[in-house]
N, C-alpha and C. Protein backbone atom coordinates (compact mmCIF):
# COMPACT_ATOMS: atom_id res chain seq x y z
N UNK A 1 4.57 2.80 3.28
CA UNK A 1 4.14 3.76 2.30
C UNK A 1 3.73 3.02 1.06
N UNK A 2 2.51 3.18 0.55
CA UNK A 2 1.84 3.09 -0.66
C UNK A 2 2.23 3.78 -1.74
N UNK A 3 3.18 3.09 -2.70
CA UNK A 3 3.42 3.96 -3.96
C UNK A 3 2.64 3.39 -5.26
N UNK A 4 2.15 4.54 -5.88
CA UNK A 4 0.92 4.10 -7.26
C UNK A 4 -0.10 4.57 -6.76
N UNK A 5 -1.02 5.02 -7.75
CA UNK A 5 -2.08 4.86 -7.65
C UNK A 5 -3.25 4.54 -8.87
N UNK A 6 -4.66 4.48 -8.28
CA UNK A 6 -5.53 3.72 -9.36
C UNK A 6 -5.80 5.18 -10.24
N UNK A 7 -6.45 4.96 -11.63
CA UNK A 7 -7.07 5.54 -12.03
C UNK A 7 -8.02 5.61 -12.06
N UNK A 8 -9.11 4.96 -12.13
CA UNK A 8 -10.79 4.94 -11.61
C UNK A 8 -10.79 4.42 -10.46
N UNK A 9 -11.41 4.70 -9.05
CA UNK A 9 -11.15 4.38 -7.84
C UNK A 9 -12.26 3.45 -7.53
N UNK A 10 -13.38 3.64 -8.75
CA UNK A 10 -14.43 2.49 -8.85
C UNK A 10 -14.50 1.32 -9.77
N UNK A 11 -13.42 1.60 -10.63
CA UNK A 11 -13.51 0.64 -11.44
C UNK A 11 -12.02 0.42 -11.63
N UNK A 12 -12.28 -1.24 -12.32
CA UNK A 12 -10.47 -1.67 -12.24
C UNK A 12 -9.88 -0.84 -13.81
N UNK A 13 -8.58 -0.44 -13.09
CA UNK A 13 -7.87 -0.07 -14.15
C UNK A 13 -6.91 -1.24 -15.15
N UNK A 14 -6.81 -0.82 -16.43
CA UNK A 14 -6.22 -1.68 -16.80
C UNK A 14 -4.62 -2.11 -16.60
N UNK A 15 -3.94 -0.92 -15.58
CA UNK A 15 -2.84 -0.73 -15.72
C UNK A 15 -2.81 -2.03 -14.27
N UNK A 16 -3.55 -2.65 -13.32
CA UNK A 16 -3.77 -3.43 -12.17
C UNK A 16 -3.40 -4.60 -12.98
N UNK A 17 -3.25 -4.90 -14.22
CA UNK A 17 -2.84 -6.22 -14.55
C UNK A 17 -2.23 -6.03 -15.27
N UNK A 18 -1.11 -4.89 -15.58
CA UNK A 18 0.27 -4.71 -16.02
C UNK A 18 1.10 -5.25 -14.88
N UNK A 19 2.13 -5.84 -15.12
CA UNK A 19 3.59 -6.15 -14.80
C UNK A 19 4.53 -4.61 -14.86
N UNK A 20 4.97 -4.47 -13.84
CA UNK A 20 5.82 -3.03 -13.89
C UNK A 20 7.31 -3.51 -12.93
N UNK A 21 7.85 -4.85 -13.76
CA UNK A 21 9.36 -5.26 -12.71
C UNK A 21 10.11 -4.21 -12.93
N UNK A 22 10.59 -3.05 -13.21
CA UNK A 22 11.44 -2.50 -13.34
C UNK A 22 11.48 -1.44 -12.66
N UNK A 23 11.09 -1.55 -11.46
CA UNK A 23 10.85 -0.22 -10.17
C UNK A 23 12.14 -0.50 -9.61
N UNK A 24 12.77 0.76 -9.22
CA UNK A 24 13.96 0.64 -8.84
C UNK A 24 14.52 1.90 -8.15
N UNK A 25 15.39 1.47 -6.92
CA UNK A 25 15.34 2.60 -6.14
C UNK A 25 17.07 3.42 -6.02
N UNK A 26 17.34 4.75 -6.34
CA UNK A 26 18.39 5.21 -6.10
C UNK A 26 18.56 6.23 -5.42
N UNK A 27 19.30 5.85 -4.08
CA UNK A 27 19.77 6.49 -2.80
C UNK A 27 19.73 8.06 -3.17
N UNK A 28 19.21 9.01 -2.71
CA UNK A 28 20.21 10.71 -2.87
C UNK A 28 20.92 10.53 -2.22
N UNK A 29 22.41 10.62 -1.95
CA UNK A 29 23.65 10.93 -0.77
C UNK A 29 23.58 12.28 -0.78
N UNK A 30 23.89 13.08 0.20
CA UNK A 30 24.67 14.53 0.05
C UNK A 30 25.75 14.22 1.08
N UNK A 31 26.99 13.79 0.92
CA UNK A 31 27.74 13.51 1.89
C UNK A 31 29.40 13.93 1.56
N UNK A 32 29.83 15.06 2.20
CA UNK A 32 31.61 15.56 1.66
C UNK A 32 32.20 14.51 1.61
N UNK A 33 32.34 13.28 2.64
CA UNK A 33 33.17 12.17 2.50
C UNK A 33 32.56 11.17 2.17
N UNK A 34 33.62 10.80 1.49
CA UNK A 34 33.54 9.40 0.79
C UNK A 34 32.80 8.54 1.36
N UNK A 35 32.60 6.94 0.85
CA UNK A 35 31.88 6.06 1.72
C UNK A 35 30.80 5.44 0.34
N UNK A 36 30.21 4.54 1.02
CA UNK A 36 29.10 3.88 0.33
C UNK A 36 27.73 4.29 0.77
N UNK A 37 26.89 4.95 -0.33
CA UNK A 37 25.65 4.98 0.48
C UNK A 37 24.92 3.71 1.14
N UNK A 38 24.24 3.55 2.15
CA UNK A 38 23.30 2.61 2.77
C UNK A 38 21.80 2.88 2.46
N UNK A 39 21.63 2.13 2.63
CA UNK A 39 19.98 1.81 1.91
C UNK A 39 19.68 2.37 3.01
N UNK A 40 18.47 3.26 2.54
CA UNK A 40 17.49 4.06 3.30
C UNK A 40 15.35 3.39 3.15
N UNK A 41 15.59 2.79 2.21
CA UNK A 41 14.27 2.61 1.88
C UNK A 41 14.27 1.00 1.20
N UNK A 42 13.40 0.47 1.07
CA UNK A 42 13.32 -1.05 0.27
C UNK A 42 11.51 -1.02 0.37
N UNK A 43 11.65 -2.34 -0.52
CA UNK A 43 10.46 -2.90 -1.19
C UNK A 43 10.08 -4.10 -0.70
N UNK A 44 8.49 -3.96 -0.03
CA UNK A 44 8.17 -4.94 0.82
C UNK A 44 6.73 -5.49 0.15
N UNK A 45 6.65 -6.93 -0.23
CA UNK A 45 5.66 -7.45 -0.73
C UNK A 45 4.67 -7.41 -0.31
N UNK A 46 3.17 -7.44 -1.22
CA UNK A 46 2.36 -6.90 -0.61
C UNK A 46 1.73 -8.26 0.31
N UNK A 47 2.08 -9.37 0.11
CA UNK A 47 1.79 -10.77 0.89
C UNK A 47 2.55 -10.67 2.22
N UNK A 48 3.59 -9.95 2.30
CA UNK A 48 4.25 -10.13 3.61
C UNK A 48 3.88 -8.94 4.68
N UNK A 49 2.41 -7.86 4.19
CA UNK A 49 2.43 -6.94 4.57
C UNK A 49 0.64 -7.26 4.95
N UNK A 50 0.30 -6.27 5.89
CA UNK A 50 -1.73 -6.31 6.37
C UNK A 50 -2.33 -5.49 5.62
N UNK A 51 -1.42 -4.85 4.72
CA UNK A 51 -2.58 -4.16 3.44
C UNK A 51 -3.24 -5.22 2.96
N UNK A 52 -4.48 -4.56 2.33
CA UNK A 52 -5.25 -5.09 1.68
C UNK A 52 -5.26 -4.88 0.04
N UNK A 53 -5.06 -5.63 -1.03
CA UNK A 53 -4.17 -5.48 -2.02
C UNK A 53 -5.74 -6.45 -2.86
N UNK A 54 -5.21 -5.93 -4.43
CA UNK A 54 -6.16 -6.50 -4.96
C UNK A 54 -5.47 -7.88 -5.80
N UNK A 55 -6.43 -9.02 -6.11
CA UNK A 55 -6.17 -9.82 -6.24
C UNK A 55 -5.06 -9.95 -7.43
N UNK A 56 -4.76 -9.40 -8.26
CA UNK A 56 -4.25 -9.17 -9.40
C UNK A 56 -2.56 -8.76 -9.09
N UNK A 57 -2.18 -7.89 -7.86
CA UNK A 57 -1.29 -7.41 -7.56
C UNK A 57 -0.43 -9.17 -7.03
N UNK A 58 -1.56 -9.85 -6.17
CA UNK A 58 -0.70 -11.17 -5.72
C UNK A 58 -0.33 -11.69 -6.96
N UNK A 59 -1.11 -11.86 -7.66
CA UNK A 59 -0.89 -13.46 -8.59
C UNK A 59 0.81 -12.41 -9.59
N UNK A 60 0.51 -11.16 -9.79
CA UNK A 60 1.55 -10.45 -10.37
C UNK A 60 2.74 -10.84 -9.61
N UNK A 61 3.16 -10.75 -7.86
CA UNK A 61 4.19 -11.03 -7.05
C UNK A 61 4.60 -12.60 -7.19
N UNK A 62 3.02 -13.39 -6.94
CA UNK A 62 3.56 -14.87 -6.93
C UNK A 62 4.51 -15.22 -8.33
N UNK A 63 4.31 -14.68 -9.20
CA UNK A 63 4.77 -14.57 -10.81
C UNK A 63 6.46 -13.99 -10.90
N UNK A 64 6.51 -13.48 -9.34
CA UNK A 64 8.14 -12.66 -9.39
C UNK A 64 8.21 -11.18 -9.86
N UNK A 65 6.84 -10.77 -10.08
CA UNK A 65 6.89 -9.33 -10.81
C UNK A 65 6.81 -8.25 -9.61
N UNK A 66 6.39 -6.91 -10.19
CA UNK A 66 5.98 -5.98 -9.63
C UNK A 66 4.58 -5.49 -10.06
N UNK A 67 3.69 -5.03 -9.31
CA UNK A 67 2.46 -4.49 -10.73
C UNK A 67 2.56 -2.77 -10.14
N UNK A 68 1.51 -2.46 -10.33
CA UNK A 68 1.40 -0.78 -10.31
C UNK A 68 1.78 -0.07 -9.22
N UNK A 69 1.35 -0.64 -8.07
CA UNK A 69 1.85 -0.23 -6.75
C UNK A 69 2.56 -1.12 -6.00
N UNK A 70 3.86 -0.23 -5.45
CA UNK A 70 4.23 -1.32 -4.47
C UNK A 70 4.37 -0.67 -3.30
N UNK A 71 4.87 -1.68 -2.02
CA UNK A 71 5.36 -0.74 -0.72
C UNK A 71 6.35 -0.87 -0.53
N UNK A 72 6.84 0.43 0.26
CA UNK A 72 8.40 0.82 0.40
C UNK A 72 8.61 0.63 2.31
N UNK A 73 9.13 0.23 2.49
CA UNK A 73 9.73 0.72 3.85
C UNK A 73 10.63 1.48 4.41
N UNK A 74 10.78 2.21 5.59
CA UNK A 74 11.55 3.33 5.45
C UNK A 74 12.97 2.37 6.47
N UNK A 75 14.23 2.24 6.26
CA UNK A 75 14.89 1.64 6.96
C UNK A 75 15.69 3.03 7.96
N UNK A 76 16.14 3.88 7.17
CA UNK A 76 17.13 4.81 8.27
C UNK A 76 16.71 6.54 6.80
N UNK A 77 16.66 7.25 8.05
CA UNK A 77 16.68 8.67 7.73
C UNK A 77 17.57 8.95 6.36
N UNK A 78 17.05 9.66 5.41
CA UNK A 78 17.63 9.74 4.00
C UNK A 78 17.13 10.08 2.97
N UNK A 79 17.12 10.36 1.60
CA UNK A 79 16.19 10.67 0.39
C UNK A 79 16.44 9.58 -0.74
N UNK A 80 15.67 9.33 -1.52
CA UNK A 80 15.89 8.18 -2.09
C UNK A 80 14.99 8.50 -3.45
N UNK A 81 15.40 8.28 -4.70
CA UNK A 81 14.53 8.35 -6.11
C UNK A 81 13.74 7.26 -6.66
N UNK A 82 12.73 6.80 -6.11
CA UNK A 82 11.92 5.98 -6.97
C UNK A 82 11.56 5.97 -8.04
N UNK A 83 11.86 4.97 -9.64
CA UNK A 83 11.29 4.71 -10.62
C UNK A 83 10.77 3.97 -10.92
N UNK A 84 9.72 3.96 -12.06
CA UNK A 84 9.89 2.86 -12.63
C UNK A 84 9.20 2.53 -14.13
N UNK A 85 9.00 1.52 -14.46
CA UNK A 85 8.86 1.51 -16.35
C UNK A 85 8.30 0.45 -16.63
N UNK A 86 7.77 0.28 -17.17
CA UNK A 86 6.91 -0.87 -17.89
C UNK A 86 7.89 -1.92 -18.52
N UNK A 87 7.25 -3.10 -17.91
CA UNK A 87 8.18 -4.13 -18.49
C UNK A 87 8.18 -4.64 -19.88
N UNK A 88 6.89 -4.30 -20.69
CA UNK A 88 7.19 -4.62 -22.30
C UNK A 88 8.16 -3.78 -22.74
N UNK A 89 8.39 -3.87 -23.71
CA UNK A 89 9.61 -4.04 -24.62
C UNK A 89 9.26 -2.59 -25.70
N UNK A 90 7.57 -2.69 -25.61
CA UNK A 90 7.07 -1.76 -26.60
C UNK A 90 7.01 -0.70 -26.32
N UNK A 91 6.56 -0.66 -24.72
CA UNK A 91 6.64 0.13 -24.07
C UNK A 91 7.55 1.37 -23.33
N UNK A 92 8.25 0.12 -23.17
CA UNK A 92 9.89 0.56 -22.11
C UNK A 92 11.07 1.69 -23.08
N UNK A 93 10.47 1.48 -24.45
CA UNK A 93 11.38 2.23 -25.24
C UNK A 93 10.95 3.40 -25.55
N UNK A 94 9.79 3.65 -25.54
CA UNK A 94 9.01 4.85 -25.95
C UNK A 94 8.43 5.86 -24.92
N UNK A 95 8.33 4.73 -23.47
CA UNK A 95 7.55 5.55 -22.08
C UNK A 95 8.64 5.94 -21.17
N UNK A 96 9.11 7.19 -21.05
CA UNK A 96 10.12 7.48 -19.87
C UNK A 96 9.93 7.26 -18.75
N UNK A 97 10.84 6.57 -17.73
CA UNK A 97 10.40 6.37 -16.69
C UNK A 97 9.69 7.29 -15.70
N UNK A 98 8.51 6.59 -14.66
CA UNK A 98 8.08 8.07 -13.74
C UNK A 98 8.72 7.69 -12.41
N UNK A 99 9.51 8.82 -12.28
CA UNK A 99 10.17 9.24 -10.87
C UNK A 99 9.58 10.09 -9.68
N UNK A 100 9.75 9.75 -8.77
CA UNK A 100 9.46 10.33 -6.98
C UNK A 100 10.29 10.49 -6.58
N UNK A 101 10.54 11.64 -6.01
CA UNK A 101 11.27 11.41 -4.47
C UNK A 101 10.55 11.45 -3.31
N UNK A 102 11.39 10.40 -2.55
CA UNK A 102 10.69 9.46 -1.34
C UNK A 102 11.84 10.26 -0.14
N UNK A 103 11.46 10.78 0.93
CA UNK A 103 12.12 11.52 2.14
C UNK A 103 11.44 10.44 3.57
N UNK A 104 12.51 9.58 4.15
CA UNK A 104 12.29 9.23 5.00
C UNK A 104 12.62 9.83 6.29
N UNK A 105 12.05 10.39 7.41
CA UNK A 105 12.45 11.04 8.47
C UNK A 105 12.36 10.34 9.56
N UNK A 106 12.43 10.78 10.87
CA UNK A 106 12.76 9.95 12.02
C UNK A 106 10.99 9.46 12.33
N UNK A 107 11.39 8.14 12.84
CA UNK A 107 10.03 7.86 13.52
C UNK A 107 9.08 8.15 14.38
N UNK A 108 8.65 8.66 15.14
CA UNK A 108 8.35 10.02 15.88
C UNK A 108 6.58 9.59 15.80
N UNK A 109 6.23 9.42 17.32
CA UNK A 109 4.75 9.09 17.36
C UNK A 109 4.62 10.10 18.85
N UNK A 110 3.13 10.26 18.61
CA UNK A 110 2.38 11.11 20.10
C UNK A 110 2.04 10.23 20.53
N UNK A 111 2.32 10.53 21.97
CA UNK A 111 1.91 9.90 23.40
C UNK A 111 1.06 10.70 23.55
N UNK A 112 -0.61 10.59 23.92
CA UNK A 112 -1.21 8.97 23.49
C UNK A 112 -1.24 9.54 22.34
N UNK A 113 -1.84 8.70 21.23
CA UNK A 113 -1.80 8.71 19.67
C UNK A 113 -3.28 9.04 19.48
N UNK A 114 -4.21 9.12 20.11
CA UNK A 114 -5.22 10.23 20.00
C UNK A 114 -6.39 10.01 21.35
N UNK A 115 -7.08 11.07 21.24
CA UNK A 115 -7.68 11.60 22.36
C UNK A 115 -9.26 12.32 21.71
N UNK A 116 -10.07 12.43 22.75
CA UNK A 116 -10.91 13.41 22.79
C UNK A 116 -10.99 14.10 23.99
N UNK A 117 -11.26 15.06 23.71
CA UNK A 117 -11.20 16.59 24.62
C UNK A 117 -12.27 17.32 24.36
N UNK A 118 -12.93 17.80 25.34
CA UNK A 118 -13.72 19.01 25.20
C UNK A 118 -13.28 20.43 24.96
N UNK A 119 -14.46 21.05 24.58
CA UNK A 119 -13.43 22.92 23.88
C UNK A 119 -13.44 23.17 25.25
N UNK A 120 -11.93 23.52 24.54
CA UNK A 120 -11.07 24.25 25.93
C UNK A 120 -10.59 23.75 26.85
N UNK A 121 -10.34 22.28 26.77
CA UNK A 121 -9.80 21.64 27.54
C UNK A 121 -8.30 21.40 27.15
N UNK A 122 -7.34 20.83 28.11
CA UNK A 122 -6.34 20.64 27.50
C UNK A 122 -5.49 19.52 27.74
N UNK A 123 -4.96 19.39 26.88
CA UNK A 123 -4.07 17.38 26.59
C UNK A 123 -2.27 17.76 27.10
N UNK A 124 -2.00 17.19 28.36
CA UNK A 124 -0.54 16.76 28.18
C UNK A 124 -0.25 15.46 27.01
N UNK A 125 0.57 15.76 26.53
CA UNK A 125 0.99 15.10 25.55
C UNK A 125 2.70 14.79 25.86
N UNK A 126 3.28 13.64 24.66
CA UNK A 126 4.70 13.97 25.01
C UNK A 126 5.21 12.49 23.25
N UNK A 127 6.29 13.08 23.02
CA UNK A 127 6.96 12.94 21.63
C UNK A 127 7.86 11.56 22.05
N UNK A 128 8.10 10.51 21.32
CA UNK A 128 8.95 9.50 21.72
C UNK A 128 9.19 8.86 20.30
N UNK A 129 10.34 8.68 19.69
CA UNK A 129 11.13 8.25 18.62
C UNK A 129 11.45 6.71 19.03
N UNK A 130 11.21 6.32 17.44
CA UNK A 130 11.78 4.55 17.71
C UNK A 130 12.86 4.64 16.71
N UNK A 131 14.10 4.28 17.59
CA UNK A 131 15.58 4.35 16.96
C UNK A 131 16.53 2.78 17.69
N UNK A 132 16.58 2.18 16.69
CA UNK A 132 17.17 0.90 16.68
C UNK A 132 16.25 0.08 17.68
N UNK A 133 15.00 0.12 17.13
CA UNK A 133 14.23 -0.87 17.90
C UNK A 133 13.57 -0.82 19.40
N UNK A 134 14.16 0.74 19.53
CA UNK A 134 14.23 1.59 21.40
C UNK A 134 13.13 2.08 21.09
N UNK A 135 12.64 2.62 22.20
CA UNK A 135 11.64 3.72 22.24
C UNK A 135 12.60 5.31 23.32
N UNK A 136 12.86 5.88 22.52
CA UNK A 136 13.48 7.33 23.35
C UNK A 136 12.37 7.97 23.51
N UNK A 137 12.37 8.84 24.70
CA UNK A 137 11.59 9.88 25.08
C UNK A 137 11.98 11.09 24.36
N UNK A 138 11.32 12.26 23.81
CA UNK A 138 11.86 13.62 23.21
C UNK A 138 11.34 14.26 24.62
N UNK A 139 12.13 15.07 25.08
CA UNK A 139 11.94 15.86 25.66
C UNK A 139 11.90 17.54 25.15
N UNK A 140 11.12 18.61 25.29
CA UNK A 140 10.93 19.71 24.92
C UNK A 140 12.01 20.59 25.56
């Protein structure tokens, strides 16, 4: 998942060569018993990933930062609050942070993952979840 986005989609924004380290993620639990929440979601660089990222976002990571967008990965079923804030000083005191909530659900792909059909024709299909690295069948 792609979090951020541009403001001119044709032209560079100036916010693409802001530094934004202070993205930070906090679990929702809804849980009666006790326990520690587990991470449901994390932050995956955009160098270690096949997006295509603009040059400004690397040299920001190689630097140790964050810039405007980053990606999240979904690790296990859960809700989770994404923020985050500008790393100046001038900024960070005056701009409230902007928050998301991020809902990760089960992994869940169609068998096959697409098709063409003529009108009125019709597709067996069938549902299969990837859970700990398995592939389960859903059955109806």
């Amino acid at each position: 998942m792609l979090l951020g986005r541009k403001i001119c989609p044709k032209k560079k924004s100036f916010l693409s060569f802001l530094s934004f380290s202070r993205w930070t993620i906090d679990n929702i639990v809804k849980r009666s018993t006790g326990g520690s929440a587990a991470e449901n979601i994390r932050f995956i660089s955009f160098r270690d990933s096949t997006y295509a990222h603009e040059e400004s976002l690397r040299q920001i990571e190689a630097a140790g930062g964050q810039g405007g967008k980053v990606l999240l990965e979904g690790i296990r079923t859960g809700s989770s609050r994404v923020a985050v804030r500008p790393v100046s000083g001038l900024y960070s005191a005056r701009v409230p942070p902007a928050e998301v909530n991020v809902m990760v659900v089960a992994n869940l792909y169609l068998v096959p993952g697409s098709a063409y059909i003529m009108l009125g024709a019709t597709l067996a299909y069938k549902a299969e979840q990837i859970k700990s690295n398995k592939v389960a069948h859903l059955e109806a």
